[in-house]
Protein backbone atom coordinates (compact mmCIF):
# COMPACT_ATOMS: atom_id res chain seq x y z
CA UNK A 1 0.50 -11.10 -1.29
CA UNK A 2 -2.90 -9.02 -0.80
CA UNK A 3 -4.68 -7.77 -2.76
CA UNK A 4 -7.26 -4.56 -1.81
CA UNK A 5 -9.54 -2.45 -3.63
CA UNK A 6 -8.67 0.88 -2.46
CA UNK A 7 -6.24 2.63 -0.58
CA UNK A 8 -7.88 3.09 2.24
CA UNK A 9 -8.15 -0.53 3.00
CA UNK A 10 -4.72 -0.79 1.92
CA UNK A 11 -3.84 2.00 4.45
CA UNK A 12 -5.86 0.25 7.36
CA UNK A 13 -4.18 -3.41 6.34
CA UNK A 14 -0.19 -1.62 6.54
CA UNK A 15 -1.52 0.36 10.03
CA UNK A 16 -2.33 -3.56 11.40
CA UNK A 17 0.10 -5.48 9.92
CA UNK A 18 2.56 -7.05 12.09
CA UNK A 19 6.30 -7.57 10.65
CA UNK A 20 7.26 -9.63 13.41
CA UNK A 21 4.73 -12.29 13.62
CA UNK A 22 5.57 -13.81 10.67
CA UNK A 23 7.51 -17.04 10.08
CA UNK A 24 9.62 -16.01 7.41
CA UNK A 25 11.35 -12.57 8.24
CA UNK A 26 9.65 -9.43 6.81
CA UNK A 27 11.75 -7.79 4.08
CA UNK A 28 9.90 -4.55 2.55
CA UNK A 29 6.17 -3.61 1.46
CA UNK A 30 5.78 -3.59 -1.93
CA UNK A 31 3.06 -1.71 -3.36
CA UNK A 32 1.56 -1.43 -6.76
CA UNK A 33 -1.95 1.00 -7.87
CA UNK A 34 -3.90 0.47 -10.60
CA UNK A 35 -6.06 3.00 -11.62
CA UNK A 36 -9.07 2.38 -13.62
CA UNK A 37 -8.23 4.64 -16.31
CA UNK A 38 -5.06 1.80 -16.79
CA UNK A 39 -2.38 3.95 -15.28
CA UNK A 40 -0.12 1.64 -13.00
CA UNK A 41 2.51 3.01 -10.43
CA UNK A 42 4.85 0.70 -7.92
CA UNK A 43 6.67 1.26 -4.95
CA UNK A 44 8.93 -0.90 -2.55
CA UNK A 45 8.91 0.53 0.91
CA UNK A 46 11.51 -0.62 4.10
CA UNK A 47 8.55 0.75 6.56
CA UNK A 48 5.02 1.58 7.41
CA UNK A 49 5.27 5.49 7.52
CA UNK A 50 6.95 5.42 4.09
CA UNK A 51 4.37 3.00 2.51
CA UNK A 52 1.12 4.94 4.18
CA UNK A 53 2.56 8.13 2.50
CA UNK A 54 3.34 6.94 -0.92
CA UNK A 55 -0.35 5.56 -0.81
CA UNK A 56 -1.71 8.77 0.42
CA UNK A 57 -0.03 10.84 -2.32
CA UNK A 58 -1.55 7.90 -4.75
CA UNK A 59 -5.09 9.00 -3.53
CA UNK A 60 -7.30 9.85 -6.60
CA UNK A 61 -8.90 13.17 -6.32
CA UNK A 62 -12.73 13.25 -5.77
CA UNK A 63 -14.48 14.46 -8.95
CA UNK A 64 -17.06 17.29 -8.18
C-alpha cells in the first residue's frame, strides 16, 4: 500500500512503478480519493493507462 497526497504524485508513482519486479505477482491497482470536502471514490484497475485516466478524470478543478 501507498499512500500520496495528490494525484499528481499518484500519477508519477503508477508512470514508475514496476509490476514485474516484485516478489509476489502484481494483481491490479487499486485506487481510492479522498477529497477534503469528505467525498470518497474507488477504483480497481488491471493496468497503468486505465488507472492514470481514472485519476485524471478524479482531478479537482482549480478554483478561480
Amino acid at each position: 500500500m501507498c499512500e500520496l497526497n495528490n494525484i499528481d504524485d499518484a500519477v508519477k508513482f503508477i508512470e514508475t512503478y514496476d509490476e514485474n519486479s516484485r516478489a509476489a505477482s502484481f494483481q491490479r491497482f487499486e485506487i481510492r480519493v479522498r477529497y477534503n470536502n469528505g467525498n470518497e471514490i474507488e477504483g480497481k484497475f488491471n493496468d497503468k493507462v486505465s488507472a492514470i485516466d481514472f485519476l485524471r478524470v478524479c482531478q479537482p478543478v482549480p478554483l478561480g
